[in-house]
Protein backbone atom coordinates (compact mmCIF):
# COMPACT_ATOMS: atom_id res chain seq x y z
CA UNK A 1 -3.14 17.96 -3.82
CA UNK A 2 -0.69 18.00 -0.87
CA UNK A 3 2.80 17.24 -2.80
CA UNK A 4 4.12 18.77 -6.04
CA UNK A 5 4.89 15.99 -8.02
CA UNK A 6 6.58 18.05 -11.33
CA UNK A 7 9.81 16.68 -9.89
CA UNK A 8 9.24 13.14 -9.07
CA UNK A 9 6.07 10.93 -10.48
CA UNK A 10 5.64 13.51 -13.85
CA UNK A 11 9.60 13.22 -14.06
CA UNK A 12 9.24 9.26 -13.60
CA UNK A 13 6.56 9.38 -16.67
CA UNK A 14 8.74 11.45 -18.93
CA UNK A 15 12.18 9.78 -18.03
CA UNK A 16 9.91 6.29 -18.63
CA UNK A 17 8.85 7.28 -22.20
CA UNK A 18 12.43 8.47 -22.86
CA UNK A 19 13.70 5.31 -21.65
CA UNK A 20 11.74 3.07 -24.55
CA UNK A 21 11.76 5.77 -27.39
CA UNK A 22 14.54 8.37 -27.01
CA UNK A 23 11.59 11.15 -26.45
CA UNK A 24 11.08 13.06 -23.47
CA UNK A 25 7.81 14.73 -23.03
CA UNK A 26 7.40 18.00 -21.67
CA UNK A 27 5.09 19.25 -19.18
CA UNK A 28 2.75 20.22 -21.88
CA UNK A 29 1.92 17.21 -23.15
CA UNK A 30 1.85 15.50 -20.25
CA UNK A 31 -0.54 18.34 -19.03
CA UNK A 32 -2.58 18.44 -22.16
CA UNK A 33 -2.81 13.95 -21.73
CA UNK A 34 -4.23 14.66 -17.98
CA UNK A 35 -6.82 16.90 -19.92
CA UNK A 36 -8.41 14.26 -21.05
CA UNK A 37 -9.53 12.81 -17.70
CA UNK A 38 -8.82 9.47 -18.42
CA UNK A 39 -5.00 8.83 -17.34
CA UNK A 40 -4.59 9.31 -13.75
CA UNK A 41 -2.91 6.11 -13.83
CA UNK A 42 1.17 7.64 -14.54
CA UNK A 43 1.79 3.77 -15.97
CA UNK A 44 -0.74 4.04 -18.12
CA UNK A 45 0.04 7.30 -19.04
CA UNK A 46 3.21 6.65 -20.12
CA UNK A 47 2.28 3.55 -21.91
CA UNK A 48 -0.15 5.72 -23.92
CA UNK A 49 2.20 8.56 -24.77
CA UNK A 50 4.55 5.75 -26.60
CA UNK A 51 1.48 4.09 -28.05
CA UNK A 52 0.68 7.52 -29.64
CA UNK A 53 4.28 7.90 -30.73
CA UNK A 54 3.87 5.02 -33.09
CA UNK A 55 6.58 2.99 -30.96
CA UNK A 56 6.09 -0.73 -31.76
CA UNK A 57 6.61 -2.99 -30.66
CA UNK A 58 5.18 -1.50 -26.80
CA UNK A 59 7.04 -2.55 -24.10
CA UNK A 60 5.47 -4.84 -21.62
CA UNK A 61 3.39 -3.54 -19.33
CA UNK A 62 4.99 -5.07 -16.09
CA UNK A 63 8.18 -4.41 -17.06
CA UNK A 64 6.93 -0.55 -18.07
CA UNK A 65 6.13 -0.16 -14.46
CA UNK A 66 9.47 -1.78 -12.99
CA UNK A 67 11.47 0.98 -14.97
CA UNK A 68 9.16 3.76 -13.43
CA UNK A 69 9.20 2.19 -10.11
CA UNK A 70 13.39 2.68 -10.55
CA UNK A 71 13.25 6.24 -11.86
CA UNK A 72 10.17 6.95 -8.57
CA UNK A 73 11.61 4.85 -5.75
CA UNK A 74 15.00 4.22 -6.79
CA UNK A 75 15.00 0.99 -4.16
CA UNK A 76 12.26 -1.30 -3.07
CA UNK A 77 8.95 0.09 -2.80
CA UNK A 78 8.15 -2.58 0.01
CA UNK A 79 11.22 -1.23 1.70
CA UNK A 80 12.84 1.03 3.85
CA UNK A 81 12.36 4.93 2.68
CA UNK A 82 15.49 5.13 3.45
CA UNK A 83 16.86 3.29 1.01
CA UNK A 84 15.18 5.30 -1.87
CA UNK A 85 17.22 7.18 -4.15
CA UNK A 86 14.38 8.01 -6.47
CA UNK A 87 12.98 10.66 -7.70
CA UNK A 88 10.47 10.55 -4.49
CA UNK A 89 12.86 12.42 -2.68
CA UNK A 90 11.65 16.06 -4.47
CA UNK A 91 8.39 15.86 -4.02
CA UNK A 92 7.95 19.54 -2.21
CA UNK A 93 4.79 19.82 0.43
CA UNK A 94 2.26 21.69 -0.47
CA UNK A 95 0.72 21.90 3.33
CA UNK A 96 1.96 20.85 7.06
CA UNK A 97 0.36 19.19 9.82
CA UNK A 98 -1.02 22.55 11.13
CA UNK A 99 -3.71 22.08 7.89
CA UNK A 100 -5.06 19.41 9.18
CA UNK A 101 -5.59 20.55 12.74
CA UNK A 102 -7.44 23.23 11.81
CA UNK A 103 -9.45 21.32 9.88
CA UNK A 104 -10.21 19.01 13.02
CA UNK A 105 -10.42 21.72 15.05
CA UNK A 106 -13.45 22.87 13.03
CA UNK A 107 -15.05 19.57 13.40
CA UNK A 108 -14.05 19.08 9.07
CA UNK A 109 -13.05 15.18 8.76
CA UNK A 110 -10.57 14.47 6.52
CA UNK A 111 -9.06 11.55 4.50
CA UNK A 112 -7.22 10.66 1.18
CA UNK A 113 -8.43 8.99 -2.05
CA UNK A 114 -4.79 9.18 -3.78
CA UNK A 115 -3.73 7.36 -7.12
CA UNK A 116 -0.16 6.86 -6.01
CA UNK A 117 1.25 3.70 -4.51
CA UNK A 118 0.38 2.98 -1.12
CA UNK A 119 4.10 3.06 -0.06
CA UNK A 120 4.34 6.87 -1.70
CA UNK A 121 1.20 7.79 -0.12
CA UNK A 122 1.78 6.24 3.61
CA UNK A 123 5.48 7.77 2.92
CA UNK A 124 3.87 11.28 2.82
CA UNK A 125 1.03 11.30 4.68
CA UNK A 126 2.54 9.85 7.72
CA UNK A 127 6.50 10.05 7.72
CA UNK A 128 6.70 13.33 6.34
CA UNK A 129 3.18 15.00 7.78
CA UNK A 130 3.47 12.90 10.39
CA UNK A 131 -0.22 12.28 10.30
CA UNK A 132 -1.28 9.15 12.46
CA UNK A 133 -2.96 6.13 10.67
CA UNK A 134 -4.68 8.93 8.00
CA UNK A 135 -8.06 7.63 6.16
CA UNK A 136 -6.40 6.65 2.94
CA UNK A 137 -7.61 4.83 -0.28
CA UNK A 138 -4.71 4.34 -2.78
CA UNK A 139 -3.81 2.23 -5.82
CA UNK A 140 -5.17 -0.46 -6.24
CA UNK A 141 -7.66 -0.03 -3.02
CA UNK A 142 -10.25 0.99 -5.78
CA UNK A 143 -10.52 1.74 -9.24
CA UNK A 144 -8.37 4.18 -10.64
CA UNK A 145 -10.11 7.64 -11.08
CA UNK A 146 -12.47 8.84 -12.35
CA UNK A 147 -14.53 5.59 -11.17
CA UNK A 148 -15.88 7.24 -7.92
CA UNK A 149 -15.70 4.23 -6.05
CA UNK A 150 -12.97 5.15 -4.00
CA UNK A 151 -14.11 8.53 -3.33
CA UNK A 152 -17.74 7.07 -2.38
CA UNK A 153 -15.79 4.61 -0.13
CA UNK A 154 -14.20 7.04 2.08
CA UNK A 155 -17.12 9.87 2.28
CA UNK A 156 -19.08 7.00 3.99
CA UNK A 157 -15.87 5.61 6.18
CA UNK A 158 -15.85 9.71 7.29
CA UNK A 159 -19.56 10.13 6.85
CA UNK A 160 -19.67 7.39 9.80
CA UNK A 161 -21.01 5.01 7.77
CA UNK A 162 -24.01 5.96 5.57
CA UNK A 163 -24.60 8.47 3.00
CA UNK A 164 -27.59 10.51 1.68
CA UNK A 165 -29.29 13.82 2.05
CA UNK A 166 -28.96 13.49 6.28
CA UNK A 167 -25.63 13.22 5.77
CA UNK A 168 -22.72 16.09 5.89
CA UNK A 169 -21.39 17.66 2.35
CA UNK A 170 -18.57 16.01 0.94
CA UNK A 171 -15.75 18.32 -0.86
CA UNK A 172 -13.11 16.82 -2.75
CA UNK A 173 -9.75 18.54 -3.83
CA UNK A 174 -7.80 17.62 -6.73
CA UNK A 175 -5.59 19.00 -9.66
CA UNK A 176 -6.53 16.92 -12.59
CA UNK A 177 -9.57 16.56 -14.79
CA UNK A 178 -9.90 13.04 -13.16
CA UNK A 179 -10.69 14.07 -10.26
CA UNK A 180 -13.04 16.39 -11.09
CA UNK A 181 -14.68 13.79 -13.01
CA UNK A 182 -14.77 11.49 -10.26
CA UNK A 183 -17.00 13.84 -8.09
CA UNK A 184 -18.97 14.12 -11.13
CA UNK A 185 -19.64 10.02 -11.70
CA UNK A 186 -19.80 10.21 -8.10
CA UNK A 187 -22.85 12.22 -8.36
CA UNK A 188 -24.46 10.02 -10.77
CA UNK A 189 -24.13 7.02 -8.45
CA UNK A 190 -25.21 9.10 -5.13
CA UNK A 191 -27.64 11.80 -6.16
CA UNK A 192 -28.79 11.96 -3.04
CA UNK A 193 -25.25 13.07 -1.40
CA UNK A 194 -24.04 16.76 -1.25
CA UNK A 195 -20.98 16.29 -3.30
CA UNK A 196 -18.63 19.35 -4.62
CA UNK A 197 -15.23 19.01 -6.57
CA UNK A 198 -12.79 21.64 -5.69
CA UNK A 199 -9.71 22.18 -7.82
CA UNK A 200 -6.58 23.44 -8.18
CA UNK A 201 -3.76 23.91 -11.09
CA UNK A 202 -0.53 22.18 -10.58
CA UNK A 203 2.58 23.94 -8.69
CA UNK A 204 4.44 23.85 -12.14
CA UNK A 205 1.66 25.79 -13.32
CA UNK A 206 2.05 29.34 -11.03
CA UNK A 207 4.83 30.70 -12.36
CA UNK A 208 4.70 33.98 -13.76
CA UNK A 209 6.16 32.63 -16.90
CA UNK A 210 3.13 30.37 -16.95
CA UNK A 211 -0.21 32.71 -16.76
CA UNK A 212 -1.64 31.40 -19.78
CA UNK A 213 -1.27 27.94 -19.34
CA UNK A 214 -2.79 28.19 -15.78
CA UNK A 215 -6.02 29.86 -17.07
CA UNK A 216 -5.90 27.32 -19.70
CA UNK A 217 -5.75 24.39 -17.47
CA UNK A 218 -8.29 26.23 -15.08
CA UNK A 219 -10.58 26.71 -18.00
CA UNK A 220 -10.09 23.01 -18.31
CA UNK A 221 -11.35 22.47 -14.55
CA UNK A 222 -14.21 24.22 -14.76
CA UNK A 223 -15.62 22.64 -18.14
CA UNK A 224 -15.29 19.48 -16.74
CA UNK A 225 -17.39 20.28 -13.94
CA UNK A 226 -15.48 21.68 -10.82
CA UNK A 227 -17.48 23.79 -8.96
CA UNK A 228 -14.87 26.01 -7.08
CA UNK A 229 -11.17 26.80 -7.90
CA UNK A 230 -8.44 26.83 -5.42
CA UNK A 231 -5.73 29.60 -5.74
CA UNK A 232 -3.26 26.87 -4.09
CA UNK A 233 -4.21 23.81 -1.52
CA UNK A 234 -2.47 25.92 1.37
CA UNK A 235 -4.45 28.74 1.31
CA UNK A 236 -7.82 26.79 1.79
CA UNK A 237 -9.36 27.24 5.22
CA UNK A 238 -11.45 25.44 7.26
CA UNK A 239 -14.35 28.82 7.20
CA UNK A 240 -14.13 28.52 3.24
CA UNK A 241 -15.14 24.78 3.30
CA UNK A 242 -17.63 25.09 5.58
CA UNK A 243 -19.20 28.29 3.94
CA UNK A 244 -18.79 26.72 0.11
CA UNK A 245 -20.82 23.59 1.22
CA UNK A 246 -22.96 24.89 3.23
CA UNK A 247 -23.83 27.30 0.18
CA UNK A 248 -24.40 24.26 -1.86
CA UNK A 249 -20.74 25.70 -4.13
């Protein structure tokens, strides 16, 4: 979790629904859908929010995902950022460049399994962090979360190549049930790795306003099997990481 997205891809789900049935949903039950674990996919997402409506007949699919591509980008996704006047352009960051060195500083490799677009993700990770060529496996690289084969993918690319009991612990970060899950299926596949899921509630979520709600979606977290919770991605140092997995969580 390295961008706050309440602003730009959760905006580009509601404002998609509200284009094909007049409803806009609110954080809530957009939160309460990522719950589930099963829509990390924001197209499919919104697709499922209007099938639940009762709005027939549902759009088609490709089309679905041009309109969200024009409320996201706002311009060609293949094209210059420049030329975006989407709703990419408030997407927060939740950590600099800094994070990263310190991470590499402490020997910690790092890389990206992200479920956004490749052009968002590349956009982020190395225009605005200015990261160079970062270990990345986006949309359609892999199967969308929770399958674990993206996750698996990259712990071997930063593994150097093999996995197993010799190998260093893997943690993965994320905000949603989904990617808790996936370091749970990820498990299943590889018992033999050191694998811990490490979460964290959405920026929209640490308000004051919003205590309840957190807990709630924390509460959430845990049940589905994270192992540690994150206050907020920025905070996390390189000594927690390498004192949580060497203590196993």
């Amino acid at each position: 979790m390295i961008r706050d997205v309440a602003g730009s891809y959760r905006r580009a789900l509601a404002e998609t629904v509200r284009h094909y049935s007049g409803w806009r949903p609110d954080s809530t039950c957009i939160d309460a859908l990522k719950g589930e674990g099963r829509w990390n996919n924001d197209w499919e997402a919104a697709m499922e929010l209007l099938r639940r409506r009762g709005d027939a007949p549902l759009p088609d699919f490709k089309e679905l995902v041009e309109v969200f591509s024009g409320f996201y980008f706002g311009g060609d996704p293949a094209g210059d950022p420049a030329d975006w006047r989407g709703f990419i352009g408030s997407e927060p960051l939740l950590v600099d460049a800094a994070f990263f060195g310190d991470l590499t500083a402490a020997d910690i490799a790092w890389g990206f399994v992200s479920g956004a677009e490749p052009p968002s993700a590349r956009y982020v990770l190395e225009r605005r962090l200015g990261l160079s060529h970062p270990p990345l496996v986006a949309m359609g690289d892999a199967p969308d979360k929770p399958d674990p084969t993206g996750l698996l993918r990259l712990a071997e690319q930063l593994c150097g190549g093999s996995l197993g009991a010799a190998a260093a612990p893997v943690a993965y970060l994320g905000d949603t049930v989904a990617d808790v899950l996936t370091v749970v299926q990820a498990r299943g596949r590889r018992p033999d790795q050191r694998l811990m899921s490490l979460a964290v509630a959405p920026p929209h979520l640490h308000g004051p306003q919003r205590r309840e709600e957190r807990r709630r979606y924390e509460r959430g977290l845990l049940e589905a099997g994270a192992d540690r919770l994150v206050d907020r991605t920025g905070a996390l140092t390189a000594a927690e990481l390498l004192e949580w997995t060497a203590a196993g969580g």
